[in-house]
C-alpha atoms as a PDB file:
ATOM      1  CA  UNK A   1       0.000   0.000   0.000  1.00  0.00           C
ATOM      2  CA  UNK A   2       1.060   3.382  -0.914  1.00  0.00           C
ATOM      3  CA  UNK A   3       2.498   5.674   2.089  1.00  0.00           C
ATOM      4  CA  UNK A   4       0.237   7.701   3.127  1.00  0.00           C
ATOM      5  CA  UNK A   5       0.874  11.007   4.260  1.00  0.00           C
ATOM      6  CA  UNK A   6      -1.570  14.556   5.325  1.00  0.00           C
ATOM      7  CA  UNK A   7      -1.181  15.561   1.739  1.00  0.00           C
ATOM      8  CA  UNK A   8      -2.420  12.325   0.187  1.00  0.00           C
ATOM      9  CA  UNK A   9      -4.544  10.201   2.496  1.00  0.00           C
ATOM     10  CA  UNK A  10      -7.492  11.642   1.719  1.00  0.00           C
ATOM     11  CA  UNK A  11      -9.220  11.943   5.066  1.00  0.00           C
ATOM     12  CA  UNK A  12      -8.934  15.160   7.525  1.00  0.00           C
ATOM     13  CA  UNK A  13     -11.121  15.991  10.424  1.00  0.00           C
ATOM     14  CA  UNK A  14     -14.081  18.571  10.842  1.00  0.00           C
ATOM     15  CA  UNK A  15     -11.924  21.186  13.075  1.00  0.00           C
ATOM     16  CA  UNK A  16      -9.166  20.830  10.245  1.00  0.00           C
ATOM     17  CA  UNK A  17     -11.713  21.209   7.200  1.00  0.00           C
ATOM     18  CA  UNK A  18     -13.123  24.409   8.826  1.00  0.00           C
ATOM     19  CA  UNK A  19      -9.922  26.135   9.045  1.00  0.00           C
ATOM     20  CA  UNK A  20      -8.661  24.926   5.499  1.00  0.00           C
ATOM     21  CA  UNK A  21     -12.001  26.346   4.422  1.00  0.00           C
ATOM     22  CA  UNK A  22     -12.035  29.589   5.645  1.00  0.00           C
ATOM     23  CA  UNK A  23      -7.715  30.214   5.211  1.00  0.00           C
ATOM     24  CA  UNK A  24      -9.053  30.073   0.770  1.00  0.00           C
ATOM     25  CA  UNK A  25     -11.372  32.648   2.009  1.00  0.00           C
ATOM     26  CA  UNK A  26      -8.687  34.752   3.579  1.00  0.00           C
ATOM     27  CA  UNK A  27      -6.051  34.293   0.796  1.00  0.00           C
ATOM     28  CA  UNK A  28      -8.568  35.012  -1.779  1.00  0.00           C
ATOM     29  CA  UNK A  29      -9.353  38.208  -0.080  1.00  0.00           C
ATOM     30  CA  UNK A  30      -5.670  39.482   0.205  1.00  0.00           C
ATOM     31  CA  UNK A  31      -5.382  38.718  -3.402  1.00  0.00           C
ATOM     32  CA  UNK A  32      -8.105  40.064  -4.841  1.00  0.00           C
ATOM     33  CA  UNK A  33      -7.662  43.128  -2.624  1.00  0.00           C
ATOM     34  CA  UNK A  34      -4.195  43.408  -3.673  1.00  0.00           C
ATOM     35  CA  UNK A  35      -5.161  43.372  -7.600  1.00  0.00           C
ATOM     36  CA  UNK A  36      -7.376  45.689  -6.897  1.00  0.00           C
ATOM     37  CA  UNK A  37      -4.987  47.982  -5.066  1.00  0.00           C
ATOM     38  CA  UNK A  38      -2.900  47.610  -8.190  1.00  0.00           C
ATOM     39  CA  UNK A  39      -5.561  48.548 -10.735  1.00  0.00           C
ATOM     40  CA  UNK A  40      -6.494  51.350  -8.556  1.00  0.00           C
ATOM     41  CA  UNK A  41      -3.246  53.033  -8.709  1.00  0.00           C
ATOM     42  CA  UNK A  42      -2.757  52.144 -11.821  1.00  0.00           C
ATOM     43  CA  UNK A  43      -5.776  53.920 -12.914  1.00  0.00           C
ATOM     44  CA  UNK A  44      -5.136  56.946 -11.129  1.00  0.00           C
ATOM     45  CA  UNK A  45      -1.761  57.657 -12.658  1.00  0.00           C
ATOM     46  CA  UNK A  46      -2.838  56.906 -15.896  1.00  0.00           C
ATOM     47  CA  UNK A  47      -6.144  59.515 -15.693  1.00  0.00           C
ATOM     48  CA  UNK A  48      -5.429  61.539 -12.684  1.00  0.00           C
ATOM     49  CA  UNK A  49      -3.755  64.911 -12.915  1.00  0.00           C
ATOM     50  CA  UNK A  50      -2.623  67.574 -10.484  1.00  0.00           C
ATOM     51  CA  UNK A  51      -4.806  69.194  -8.145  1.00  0.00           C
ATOM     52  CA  UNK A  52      -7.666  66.611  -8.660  1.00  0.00           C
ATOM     53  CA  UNK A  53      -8.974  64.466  -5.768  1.00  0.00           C
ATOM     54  CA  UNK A  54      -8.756  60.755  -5.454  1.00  0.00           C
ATOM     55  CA  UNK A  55     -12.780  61.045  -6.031  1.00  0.00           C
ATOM     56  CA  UNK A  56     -13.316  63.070  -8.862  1.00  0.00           C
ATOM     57  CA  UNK A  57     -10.307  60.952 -10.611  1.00  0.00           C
ATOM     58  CA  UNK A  58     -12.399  58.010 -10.187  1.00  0.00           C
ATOM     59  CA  UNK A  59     -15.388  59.812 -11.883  1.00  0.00           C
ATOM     60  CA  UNK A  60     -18.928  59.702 -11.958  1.00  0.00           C
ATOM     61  CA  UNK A  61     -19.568  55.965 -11.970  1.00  0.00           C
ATOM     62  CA  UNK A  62     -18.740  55.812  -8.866  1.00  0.00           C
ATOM     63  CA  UNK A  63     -19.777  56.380  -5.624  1.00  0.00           C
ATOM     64  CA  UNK A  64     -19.074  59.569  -4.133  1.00  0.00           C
ATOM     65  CA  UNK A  65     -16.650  58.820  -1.794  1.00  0.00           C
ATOM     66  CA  UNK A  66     -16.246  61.368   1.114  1.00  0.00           C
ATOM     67  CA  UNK A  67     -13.218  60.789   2.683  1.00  0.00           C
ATOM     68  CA  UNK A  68     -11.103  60.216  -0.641  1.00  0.00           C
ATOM     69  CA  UNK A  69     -10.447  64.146  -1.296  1.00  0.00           C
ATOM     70  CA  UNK A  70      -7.185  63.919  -0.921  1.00  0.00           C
ATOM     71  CA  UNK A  71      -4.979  64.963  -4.128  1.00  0.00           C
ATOM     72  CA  UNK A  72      -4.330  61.460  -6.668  1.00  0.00           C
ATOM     73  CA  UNK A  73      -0.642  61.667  -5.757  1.00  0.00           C
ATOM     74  CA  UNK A  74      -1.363  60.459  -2.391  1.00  0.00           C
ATOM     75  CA  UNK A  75      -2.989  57.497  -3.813  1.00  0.00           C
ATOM     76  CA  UNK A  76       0.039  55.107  -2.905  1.00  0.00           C
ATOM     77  CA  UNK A  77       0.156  56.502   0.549  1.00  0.00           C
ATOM     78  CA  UNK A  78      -3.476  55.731   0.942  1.00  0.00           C
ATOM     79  CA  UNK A  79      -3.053  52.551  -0.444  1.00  0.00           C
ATOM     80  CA  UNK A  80      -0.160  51.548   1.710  1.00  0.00           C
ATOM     81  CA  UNK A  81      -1.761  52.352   4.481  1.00  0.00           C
ATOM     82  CA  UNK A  82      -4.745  50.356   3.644  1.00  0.00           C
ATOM     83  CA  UNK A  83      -2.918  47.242   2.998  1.00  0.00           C
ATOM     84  CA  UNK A  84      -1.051  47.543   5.767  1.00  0.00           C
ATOM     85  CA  UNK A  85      -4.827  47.756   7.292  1.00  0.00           C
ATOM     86  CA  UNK A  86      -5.655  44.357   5.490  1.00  0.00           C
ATOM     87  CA  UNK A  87      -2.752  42.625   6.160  1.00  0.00           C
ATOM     88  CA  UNK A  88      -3.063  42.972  10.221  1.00  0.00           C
ATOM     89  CA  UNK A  89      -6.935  42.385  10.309  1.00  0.00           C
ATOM     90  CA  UNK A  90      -5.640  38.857   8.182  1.00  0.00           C
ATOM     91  CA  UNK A  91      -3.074  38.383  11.199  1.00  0.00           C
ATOM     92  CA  UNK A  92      -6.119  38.634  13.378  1.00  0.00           C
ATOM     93  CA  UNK A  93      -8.212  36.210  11.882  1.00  0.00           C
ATOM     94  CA  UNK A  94      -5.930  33.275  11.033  1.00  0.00           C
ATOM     95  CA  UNK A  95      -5.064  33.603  14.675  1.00  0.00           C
ATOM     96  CA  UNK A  96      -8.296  33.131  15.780  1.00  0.00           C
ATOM     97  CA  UNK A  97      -9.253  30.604  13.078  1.00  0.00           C
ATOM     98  CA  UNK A  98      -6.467  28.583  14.708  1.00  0.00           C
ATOM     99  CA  UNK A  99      -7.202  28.698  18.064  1.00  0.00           C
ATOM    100  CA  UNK A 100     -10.259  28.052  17.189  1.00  0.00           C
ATOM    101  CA  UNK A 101      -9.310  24.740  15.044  1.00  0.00           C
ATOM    102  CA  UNK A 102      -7.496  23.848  18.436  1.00  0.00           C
ATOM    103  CA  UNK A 103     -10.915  23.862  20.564  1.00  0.00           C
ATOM    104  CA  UNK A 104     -12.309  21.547  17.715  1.00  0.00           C
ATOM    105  CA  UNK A 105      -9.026  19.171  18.474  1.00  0.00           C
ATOM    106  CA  UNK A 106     -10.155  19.246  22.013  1.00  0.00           C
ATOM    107  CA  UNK A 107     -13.710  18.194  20.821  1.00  0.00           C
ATOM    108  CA  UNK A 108     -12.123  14.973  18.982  1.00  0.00           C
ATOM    109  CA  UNK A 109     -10.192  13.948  21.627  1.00  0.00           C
ATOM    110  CA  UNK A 110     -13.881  14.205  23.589  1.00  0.00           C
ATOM    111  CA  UNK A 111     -15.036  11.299  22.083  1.00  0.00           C
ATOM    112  CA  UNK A 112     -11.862   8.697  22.456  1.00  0.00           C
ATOM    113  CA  UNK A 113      -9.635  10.030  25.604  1.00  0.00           C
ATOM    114  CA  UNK A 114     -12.747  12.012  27.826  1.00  0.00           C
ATOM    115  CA  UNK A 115     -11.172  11.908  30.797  1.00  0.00           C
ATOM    116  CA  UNK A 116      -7.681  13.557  29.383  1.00  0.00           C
ATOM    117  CA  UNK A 117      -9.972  16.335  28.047  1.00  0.00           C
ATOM    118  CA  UNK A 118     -11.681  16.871  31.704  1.00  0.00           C
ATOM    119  CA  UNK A 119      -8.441  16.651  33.222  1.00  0.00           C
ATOM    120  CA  UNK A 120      -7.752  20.097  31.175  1.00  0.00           C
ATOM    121  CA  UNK A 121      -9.860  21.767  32.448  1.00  0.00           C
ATOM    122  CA  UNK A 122      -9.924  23.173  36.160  1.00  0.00           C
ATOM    123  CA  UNK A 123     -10.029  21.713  38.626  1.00  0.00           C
ATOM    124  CA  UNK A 124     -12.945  23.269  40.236  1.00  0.00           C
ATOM    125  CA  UNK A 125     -14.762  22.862  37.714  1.00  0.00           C
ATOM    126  CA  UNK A 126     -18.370  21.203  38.351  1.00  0.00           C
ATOM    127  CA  UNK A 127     -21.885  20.744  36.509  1.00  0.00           C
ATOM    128  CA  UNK A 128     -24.607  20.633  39.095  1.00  0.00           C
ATOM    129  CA  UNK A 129     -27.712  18.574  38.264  1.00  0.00           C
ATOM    130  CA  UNK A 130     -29.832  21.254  37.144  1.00  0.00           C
ATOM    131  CA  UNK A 131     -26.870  22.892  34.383  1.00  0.00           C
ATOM    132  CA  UNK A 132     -26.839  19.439  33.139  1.00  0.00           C
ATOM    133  CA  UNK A 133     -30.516  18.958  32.597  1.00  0.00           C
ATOM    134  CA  UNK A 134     -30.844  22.928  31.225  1.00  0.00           C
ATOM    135  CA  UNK A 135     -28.267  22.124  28.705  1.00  0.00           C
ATOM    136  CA  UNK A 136     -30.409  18.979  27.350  1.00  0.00           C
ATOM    137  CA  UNK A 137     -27.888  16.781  25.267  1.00  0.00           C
ATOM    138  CA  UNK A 138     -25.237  14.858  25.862  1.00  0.00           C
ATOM    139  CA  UNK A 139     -23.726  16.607  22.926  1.00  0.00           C
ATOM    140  CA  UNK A 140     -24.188  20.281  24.622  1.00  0.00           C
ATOM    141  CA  UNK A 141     -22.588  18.879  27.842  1.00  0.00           C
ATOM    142  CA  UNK A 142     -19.702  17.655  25.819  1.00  0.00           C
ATOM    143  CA  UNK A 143     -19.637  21.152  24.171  1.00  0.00           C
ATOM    144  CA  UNK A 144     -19.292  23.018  28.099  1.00  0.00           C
ATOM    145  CA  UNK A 145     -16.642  20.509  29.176  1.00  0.00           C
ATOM    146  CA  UNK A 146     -14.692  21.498  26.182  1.00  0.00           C
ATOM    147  CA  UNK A 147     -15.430  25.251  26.243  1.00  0.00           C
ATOM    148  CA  UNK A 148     -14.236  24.774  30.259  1.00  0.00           C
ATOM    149  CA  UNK A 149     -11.146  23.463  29.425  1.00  0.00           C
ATOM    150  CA  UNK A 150      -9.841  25.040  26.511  1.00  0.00           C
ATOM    151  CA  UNK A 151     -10.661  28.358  28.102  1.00  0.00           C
ATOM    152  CA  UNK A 152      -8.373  27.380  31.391  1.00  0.00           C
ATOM    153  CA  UNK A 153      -5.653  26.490  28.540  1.00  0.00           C
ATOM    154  CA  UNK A 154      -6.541  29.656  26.867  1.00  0.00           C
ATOM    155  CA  UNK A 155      -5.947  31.919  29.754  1.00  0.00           C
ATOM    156  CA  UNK A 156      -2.232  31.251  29.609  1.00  0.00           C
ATOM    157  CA  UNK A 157      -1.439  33.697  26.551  1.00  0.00           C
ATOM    158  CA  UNK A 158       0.843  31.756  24.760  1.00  0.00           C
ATOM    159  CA  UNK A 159       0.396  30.174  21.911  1.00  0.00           C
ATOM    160  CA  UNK A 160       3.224  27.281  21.832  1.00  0.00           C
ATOM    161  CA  UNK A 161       2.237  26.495  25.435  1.00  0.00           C
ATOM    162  CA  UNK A 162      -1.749  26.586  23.860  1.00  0.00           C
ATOM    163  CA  UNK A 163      -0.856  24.186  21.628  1.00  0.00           C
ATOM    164  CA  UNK A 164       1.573  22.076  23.450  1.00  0.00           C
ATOM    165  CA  UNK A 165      -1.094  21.625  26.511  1.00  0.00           C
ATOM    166  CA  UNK A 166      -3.717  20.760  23.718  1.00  0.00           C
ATOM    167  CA  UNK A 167      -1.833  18.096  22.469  1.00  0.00           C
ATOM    168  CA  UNK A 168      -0.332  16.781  25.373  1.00  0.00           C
ATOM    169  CA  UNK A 169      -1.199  12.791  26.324  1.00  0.00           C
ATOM    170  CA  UNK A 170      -1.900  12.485  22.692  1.00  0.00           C
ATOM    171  CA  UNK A 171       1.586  11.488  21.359  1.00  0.00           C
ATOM    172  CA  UNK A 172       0.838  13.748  18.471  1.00  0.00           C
ATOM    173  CA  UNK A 173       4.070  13.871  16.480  1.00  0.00           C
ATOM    174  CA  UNK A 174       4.711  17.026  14.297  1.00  0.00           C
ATOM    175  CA  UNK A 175       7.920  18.121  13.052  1.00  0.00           C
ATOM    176  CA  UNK A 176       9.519  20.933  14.736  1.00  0.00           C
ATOM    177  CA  UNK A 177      10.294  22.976  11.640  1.00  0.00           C
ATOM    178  CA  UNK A 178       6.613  22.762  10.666  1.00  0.00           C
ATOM    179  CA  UNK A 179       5.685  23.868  14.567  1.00  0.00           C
ATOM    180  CA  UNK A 180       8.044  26.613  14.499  1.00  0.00           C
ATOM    181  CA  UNK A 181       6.945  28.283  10.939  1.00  0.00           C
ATOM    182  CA  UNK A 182       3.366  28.395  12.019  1.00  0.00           C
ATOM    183  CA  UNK A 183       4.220  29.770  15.418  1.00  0.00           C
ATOM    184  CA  UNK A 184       6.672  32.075  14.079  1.00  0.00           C
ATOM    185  CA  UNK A 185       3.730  33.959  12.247  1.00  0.00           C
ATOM    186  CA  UNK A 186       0.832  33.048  14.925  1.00  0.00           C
ATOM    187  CA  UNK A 187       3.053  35.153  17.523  1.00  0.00           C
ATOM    188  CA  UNK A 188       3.302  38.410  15.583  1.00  0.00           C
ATOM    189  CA  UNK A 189      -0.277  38.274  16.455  1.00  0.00           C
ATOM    190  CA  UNK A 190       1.034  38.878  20.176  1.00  0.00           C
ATOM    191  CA  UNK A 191       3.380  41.329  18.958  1.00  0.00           C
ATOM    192  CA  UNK A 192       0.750  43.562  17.185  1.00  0.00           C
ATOM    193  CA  UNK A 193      -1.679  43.622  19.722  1.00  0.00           C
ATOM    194  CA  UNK A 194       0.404  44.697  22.263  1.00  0.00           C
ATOM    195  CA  UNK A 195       3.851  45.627  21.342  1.00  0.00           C
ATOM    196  CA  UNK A 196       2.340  47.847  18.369  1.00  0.00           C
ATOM    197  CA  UNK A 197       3.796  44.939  15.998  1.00  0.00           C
ATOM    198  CA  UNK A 198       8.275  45.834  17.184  1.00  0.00           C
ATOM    199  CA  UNK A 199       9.905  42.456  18.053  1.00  0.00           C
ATOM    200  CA  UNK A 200      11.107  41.936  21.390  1.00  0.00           C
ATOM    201  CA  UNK A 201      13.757  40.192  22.390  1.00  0.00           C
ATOM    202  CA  UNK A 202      12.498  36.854  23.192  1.00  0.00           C
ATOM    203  CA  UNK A 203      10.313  36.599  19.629  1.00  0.00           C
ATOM    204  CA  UNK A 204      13.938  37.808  17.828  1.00  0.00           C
ATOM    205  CA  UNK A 205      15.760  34.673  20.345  1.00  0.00           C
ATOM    206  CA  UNK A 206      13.066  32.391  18.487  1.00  0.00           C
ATOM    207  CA  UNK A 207      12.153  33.323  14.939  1.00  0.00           C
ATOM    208  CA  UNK A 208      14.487  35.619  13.474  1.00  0.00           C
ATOM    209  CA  UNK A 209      16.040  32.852  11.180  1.00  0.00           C
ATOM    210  CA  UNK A 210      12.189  32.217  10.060  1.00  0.00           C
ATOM    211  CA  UNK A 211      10.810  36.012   9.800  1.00  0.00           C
ATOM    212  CA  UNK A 212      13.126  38.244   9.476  1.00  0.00           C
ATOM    213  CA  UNK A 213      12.974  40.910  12.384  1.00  0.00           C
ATOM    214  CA  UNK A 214      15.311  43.616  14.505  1.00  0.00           C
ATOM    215  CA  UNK A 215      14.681  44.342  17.909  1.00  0.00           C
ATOM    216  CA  UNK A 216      12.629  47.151  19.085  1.00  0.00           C
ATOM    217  CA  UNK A 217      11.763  47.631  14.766  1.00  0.00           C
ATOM    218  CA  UNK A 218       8.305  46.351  14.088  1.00  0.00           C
ATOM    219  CA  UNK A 219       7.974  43.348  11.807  1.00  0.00           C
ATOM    220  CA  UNK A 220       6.788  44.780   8.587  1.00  0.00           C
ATOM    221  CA  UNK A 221       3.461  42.573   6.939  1.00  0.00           C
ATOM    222  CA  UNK A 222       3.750  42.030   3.468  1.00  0.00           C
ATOM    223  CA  UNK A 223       1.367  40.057   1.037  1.00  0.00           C
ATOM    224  CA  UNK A 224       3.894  37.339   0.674  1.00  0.00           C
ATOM    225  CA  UNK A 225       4.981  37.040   4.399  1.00  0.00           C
ATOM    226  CA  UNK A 226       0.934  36.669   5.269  1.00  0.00           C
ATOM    227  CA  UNK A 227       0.194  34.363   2.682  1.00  0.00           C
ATOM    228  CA  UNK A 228       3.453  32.802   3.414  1.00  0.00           C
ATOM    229  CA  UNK A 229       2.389  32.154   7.140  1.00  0.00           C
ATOM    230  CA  UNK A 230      -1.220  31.462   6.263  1.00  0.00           C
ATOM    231  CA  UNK A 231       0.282  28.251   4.492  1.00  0.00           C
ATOM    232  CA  UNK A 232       2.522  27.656   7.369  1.00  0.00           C
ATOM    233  CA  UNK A 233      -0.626  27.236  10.049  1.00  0.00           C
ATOM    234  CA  UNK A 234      -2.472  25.239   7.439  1.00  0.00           C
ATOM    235  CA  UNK A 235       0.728  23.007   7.138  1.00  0.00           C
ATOM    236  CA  UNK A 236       0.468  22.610  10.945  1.00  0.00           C
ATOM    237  CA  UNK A 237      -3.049  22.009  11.070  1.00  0.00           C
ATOM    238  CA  UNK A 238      -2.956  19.586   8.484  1.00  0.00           C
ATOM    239  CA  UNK A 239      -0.097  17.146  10.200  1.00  0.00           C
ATOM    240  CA  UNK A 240      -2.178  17.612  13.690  1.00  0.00           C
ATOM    241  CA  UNK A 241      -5.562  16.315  12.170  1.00  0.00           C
ATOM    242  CA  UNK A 242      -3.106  13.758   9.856  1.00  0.00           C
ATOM    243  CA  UNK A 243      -1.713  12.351  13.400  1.00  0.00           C
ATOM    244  CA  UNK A 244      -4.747  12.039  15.383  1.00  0.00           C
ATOM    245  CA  UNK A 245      -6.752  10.754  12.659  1.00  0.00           C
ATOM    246  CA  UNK A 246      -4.151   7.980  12.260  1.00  0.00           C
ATOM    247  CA  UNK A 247      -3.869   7.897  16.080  1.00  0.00           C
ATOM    248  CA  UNK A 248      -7.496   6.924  16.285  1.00  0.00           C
ATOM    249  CA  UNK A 249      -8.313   9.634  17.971  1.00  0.00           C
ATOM    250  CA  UNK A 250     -10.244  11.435  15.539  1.00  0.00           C
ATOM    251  CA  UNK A 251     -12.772  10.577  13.014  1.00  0.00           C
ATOM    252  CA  UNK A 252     -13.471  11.751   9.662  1.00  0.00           C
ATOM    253  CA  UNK A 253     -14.969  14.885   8.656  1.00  0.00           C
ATOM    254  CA  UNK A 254     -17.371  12.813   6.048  1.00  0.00           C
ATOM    255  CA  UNK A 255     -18.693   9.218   5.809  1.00  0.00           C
ATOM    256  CA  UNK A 256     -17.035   9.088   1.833  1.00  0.00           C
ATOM    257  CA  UNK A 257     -13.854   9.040   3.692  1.00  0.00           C
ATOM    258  CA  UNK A 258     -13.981   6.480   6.301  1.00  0.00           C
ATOM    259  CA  UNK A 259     -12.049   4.009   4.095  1.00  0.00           C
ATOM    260  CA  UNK A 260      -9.800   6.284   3.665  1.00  0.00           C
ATOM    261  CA  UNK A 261      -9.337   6.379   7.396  1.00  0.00           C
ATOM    262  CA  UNK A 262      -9.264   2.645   8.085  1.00  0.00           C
ATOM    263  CA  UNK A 263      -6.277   2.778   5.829  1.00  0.00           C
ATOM    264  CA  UNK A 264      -4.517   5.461   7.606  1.00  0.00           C
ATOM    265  CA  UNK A 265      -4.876   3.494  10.793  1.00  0.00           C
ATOM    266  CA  UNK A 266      -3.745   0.462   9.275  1.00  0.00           C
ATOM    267  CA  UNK A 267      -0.378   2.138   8.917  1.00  0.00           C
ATOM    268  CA  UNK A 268      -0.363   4.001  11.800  1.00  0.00           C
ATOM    269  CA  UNK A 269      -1.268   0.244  13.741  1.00  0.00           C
ATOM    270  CA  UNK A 270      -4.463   1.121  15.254  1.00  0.00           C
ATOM    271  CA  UNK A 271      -7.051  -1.089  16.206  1.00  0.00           C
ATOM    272  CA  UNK A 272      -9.731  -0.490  13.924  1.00  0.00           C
ATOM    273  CA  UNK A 273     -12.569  -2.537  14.859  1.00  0.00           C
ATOM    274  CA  UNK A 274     -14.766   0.170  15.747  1.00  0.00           C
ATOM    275  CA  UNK A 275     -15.509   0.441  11.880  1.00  0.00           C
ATOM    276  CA  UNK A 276     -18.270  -1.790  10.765  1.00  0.00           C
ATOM    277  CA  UNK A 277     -21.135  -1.804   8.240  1.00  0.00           C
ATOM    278  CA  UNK A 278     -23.733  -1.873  10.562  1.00  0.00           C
ATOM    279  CA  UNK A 279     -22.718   1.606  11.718  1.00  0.00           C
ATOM    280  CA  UNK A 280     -24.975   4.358   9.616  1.00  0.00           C
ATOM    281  CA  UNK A 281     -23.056   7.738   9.526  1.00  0.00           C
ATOM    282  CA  UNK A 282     -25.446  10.545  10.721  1.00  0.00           C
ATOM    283  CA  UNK A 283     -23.556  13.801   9.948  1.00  0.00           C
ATOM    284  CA  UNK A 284     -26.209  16.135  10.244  1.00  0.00           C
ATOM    285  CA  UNK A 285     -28.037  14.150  13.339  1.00  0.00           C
ATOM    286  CA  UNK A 286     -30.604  16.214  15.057  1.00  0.00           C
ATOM    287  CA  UNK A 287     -30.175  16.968  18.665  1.00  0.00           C
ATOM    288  CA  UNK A 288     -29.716  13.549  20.598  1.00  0.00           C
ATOM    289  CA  UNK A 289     -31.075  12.190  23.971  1.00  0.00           C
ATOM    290  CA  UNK A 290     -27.934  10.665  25.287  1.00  0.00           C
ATOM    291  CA  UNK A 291     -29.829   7.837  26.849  1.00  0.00           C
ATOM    292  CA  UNK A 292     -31.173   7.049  24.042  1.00  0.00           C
ATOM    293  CA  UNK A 293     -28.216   6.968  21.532  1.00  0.00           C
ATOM    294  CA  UNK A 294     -24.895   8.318  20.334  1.00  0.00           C
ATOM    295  CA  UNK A 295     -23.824  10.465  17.930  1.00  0.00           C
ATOM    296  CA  UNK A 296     -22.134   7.805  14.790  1.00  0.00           C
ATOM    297  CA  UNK A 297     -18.870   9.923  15.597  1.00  0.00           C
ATOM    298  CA  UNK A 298     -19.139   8.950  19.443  1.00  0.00           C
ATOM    299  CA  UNK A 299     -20.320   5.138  18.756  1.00  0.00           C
ATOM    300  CA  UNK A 300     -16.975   4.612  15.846  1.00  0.00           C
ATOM    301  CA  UNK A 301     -15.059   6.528  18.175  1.00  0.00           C
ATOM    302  CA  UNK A 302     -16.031   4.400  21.644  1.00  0.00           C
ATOM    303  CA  UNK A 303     -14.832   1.383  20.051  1.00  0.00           C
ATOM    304  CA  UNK A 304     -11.512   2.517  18.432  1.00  0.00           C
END
């Protein structure tokens, strides 16, 4: 059988398709905003002439713009600046998008190792009868033991230790140079929100050989660095869901690729009798009385 690896085994899990999902979105908006950009000033120093406004260069056919009155040779300023705009609202997002991807790994591990999940969270944390009964599903109780413990993991502000307390009792295995891209970009996040984007010394100590930086200077965002970086967290992503779907500790975003995932287990060596043809995938199960039955991701997953 072929090797499989997270570029070719054709299976990833929900969290992972999510964020692959929405990074297009993001990429597609950097680009087409950066064409545009182009065009723009393009367009205004082809028909644009002293002593007219960014506005009236534009003409007629478009809106009337209020705040663009400034003459068309500032147009690359104003451009600049608005990239510069785009490019940290991007940093923003894939950020979130990722921490958001590791809540969802969280809610895998849920359904094989429960009790390493609860032991996440703190330790004071209790559900009293009448929480459990309000929140009416096994499924929604599932969802607060998560949100409870990825919010005590959450509190610690860093994102290697995020991701390293995520993972840890999974025996995830990702390569360090594919950890250290992704983190490299995911903590100019940190820097931008509250260092007003200058690299300090400990982020220089750590990624200057990845993203090139000077301390105290802030890290300039280009198109190519985010895009650059957005591929990086994907990359990451990718070899997380790769290793915990082969881990059997996952299960597959869509019943089309359970096969798929039997044979990534088969490599990986993991028991795999939980799989049978009696099981009927339910992806889009109504709400669900848990003493009644399981969700088909909870029943494969109980038996892995």
């Amino acid at each position: 059988m072929e090797t499989l690896t997270f570029e070719n085994c054709g299976v990833i899990t929900v969290p992972c398709q999510r964020l692959v999902d929405r990074y297009l979105w993001t990429s597609q908006h950097l680009e087409l905003s950066d064409a545009a950009y182009r065009l723009l000033k393009a367009f205004i120093k082809k028909f644009g002439s002293k002593g007219e406004s960014i506005s009236d260069v534009l003409g007629s056919e478009f809106p009337n713009y209020k705040t663009l009155t400034h003459d068309a040779s500032y147009t690359p300023a104003a451009v600049g600046y608005s990239q510069r705009q785009n490019f940290e609202l991007a940093l923003v997002s894939v950020y979130s998008d990722f921490t958001e991807f590791l809540e969802g790994v969280l809610k895998e591990l849920f359904l094989t190792k429960p009790l390493l999940v609860a032991g996440k969270a703190s330790k004071d944390s209790r559900l009293a009868y009448y929480e459990i009964i309000e929140l009416g599903s096994w499924e929604a109780v599932t969802s607060k033991i998560v949100a409870n413990a990825f919010r005590k993991l959450e509190q610690q502000r860093s994102t290697t230790k995020l991701l390293n307390d995520v993972l840890d009792g999974t025996d995830v295995d990702v390569s360090e140079p594919t950890k250290e891209a992704a983190l490299a970009f995911l903590e100019l996040r940190h820097l931008y929100v509250h260092n007003q984007g200058r690299a300090d010394k400990d982020y220089l100590e750590r990624y200057h050989h990845v993203i090139k930086c000077t301390e105290g200077r802030k890290v300039e965002l280009t198109l190519k660095l985010v895009t650059n970086g957005l591929r990086s967290v994907e990359l990451l992503a990718r070899q997380i869901s790769f290793e915990l779907l082969g881990r059997g500790l996952a299960v597959p975003a869509t019943q089309n690729m359970i096969q798929n995932h039997k044979d990534l287990m088969r490599q990986f060596g993991t028991q795999i009798s939980g799989y049978s043809d009696e099981i009927e995938p339910e992806i889009d199960s109504p709400q669900i009385d848990p003493l009644e039955k399981l969700t088909w991701r909870a029943v494969i997953a109980s038996q892995i």
